[in-house]
C-alpha atoms as a PDB file:
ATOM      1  CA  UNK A   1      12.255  -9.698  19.993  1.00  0.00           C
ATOM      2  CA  UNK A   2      11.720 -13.270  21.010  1.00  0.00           C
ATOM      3  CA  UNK A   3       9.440 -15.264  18.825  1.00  0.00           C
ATOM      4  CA  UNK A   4       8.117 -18.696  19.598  1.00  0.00           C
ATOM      5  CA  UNK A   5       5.109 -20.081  17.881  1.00  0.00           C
ATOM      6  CA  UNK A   6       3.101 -23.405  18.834  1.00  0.00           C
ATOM      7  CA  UNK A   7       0.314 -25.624  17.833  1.00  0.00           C
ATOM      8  CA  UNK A   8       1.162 -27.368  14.398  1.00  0.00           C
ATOM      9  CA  UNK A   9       0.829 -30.751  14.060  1.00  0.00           C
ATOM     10  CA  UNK A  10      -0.808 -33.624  11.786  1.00  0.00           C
ATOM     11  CA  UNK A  11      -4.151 -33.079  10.983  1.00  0.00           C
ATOM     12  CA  UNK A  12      -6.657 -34.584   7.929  1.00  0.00           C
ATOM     13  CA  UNK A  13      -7.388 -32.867   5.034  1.00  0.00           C
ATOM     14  CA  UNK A  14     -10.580 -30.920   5.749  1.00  0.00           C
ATOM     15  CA  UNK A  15      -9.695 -30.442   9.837  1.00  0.00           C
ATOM     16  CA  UNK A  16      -9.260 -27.780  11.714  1.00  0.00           C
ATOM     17  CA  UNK A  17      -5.661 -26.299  13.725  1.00  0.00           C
ATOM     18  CA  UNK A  18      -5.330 -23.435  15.471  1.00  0.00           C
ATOM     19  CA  UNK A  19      -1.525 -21.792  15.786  1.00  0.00           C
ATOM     20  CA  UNK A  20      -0.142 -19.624  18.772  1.00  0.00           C
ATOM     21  CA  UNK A  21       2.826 -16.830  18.809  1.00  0.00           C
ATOM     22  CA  UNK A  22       4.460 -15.633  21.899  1.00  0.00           C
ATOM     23  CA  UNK A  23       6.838 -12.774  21.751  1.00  0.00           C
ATOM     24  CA  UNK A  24       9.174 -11.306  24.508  1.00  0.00           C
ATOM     25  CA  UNK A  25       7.879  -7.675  23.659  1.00  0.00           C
ATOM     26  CA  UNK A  26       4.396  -6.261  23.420  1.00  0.00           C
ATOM     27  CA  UNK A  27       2.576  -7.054  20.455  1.00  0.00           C
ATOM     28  CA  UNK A  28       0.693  -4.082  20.627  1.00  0.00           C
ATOM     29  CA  UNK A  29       3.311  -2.071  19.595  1.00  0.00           C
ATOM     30  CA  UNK A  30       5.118  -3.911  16.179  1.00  0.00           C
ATOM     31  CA  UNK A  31       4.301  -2.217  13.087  1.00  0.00           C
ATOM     32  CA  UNK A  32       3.471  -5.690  11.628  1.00  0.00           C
ATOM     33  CA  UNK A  33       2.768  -8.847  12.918  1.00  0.00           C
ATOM     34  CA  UNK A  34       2.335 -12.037  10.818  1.00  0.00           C
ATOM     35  CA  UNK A  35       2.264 -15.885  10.123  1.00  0.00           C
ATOM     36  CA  UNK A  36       4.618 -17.025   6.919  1.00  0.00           C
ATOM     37  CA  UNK A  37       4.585 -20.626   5.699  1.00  0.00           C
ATOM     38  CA  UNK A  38       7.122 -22.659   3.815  1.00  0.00           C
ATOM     39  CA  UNK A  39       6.216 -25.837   2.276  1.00  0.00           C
ATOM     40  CA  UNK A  40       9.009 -28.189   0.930  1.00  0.00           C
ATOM     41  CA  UNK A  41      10.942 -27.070  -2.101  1.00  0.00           C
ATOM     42  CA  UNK A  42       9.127 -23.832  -2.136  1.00  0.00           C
ATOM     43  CA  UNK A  43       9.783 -20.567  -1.252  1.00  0.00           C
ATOM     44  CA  UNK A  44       8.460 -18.941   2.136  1.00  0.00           C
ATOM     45  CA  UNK A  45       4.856 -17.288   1.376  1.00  0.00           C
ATOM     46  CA  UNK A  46       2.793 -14.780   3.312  1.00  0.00           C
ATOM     47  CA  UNK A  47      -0.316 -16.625   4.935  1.00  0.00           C
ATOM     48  CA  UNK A  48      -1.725 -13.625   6.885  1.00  0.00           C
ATOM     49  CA  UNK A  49      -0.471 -10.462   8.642  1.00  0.00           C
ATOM     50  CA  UNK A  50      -1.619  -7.388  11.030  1.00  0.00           C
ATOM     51  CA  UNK A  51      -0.283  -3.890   9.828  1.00  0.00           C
ATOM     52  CA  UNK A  52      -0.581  -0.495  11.600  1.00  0.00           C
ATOM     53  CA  UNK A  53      -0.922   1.149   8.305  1.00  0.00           C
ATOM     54  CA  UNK A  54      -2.681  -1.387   6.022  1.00  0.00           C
ATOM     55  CA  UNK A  55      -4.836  -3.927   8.354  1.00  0.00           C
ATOM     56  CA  UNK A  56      -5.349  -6.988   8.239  1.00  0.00           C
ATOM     57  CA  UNK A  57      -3.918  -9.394   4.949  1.00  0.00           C
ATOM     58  CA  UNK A  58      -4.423 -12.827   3.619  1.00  0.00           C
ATOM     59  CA  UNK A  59      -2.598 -14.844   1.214  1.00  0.00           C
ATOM     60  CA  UNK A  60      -4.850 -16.007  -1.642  1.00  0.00           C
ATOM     61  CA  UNK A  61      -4.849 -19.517  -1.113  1.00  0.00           C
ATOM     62  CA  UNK A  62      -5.894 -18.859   2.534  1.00  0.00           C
ATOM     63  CA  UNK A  63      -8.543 -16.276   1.966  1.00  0.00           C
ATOM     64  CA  UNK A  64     -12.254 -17.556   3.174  1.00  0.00           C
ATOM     65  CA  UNK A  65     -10.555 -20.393   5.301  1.00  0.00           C
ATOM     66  CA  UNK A  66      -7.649 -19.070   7.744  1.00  0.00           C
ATOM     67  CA  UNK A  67      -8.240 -15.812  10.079  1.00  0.00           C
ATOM     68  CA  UNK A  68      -5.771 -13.812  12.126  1.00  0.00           C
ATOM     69  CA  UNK A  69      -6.218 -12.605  15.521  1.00  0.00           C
ATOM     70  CA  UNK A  70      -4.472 -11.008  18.260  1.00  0.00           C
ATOM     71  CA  UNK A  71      -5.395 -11.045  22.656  1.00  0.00           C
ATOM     72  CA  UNK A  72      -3.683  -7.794  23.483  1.00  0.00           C
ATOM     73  CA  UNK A  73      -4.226  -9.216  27.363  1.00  0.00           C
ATOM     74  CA  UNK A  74      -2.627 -12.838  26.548  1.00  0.00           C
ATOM     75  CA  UNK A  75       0.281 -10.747  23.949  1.00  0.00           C
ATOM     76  CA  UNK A  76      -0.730 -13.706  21.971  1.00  0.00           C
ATOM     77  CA  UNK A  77      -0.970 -13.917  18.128  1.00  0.00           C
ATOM     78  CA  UNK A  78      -3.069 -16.876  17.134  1.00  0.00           C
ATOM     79  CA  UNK A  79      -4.021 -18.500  13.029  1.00  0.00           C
ATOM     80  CA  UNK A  80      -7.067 -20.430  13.229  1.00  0.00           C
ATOM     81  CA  UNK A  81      -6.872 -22.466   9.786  1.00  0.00           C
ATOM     82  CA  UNK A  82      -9.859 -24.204   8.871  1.00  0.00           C
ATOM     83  CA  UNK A  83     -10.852 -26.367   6.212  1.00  0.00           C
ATOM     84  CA  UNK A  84      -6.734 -27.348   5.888  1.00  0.00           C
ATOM     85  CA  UNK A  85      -5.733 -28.678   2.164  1.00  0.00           C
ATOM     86  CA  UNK A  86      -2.656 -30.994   2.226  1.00  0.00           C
ATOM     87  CA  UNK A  87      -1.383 -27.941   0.271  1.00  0.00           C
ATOM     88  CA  UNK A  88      -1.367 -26.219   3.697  1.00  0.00           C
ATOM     89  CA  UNK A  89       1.131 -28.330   4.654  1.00  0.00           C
ATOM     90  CA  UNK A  90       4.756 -26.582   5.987  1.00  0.00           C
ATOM     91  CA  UNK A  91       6.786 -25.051   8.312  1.00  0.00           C
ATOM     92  CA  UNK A  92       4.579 -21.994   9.758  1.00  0.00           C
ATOM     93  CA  UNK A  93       6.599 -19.310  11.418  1.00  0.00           C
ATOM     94  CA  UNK A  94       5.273 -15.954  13.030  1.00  0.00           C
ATOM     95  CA  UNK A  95       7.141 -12.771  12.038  1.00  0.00           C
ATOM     96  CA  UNK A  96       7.337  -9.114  13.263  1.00  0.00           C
ATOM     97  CA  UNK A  97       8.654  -6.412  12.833  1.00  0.00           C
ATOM     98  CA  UNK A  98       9.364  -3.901  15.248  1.00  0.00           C
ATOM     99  CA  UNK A  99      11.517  -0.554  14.836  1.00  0.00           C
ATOM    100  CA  UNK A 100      12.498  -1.482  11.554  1.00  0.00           C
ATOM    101  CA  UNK A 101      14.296  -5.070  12.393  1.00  0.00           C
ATOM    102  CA  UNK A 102      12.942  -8.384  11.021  1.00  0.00           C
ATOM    103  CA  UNK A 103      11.902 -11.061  14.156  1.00  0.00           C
ATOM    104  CA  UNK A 104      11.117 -14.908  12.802  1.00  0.00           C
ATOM    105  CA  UNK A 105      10.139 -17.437  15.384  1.00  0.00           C
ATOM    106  CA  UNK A 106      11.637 -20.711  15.001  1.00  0.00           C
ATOM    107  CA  UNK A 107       8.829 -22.506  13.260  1.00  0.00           C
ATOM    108  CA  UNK A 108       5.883 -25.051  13.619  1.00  0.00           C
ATOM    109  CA  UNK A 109       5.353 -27.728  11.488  1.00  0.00           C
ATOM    110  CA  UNK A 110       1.778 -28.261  10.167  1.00  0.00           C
ATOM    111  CA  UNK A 111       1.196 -31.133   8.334  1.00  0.00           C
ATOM    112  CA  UNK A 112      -2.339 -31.941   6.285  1.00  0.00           C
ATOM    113  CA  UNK A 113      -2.368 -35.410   5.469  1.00  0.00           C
ATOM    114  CA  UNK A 114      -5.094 -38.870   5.494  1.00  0.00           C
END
């Protein structure tokens, strides 16, 4: 499974970004599909994520502000992040898992910043 995600960039603290994920397989069918962020000197965190079994998940720090969505026609996986913090700042990378293998895209930076 190809993963390639797009849309980060340099926003202002209180602006809105919306984030894109393409993969080579359906996304219909992984058992979880989800957006990870790393910011510098930090370890990679769970921002949100679609599961079969459990729904729909948000980190903390995101809750109220970022939502996850998925067009089944486009096989697109999208973040819309509003309100952005320069603590939102990071690499943001989309991640699935399919028939039991990890999948990472290569990353999009998203920087929050006046």
């Amino acid at each position: 499974v190809q993963l390639v995600e797009s849309g980060g960039g340099l926003v202002q603290p209180g602006e809105s970004l919306r984030l894109s994920c393409g993969a080579s397989g359906s996304i219909k069918s992984f058992n979880l599909i989800g957006w990870y962020r790393q910011a510098p000197g930090k370890q990679r965190e769970l921002v949100a994520s679609l599961s079969r079994s459990v729904g729909i998940s948000y980190g903390d720090s995101v809750k109220g502000r970022f939502t996850i969505s998925r067009d089944d026609a486009k096989n697109l996986l999208y973040l819309q992040m509003n309100s952005l913090k320069p603590e939102d700042t990071g690499v943001y990378y989309c991640y699935a898992l399919f028939l039991g293998v990890e999948n990472w895209g290569q990353g999009t930076l998203v920087t929050v910043s006046l």
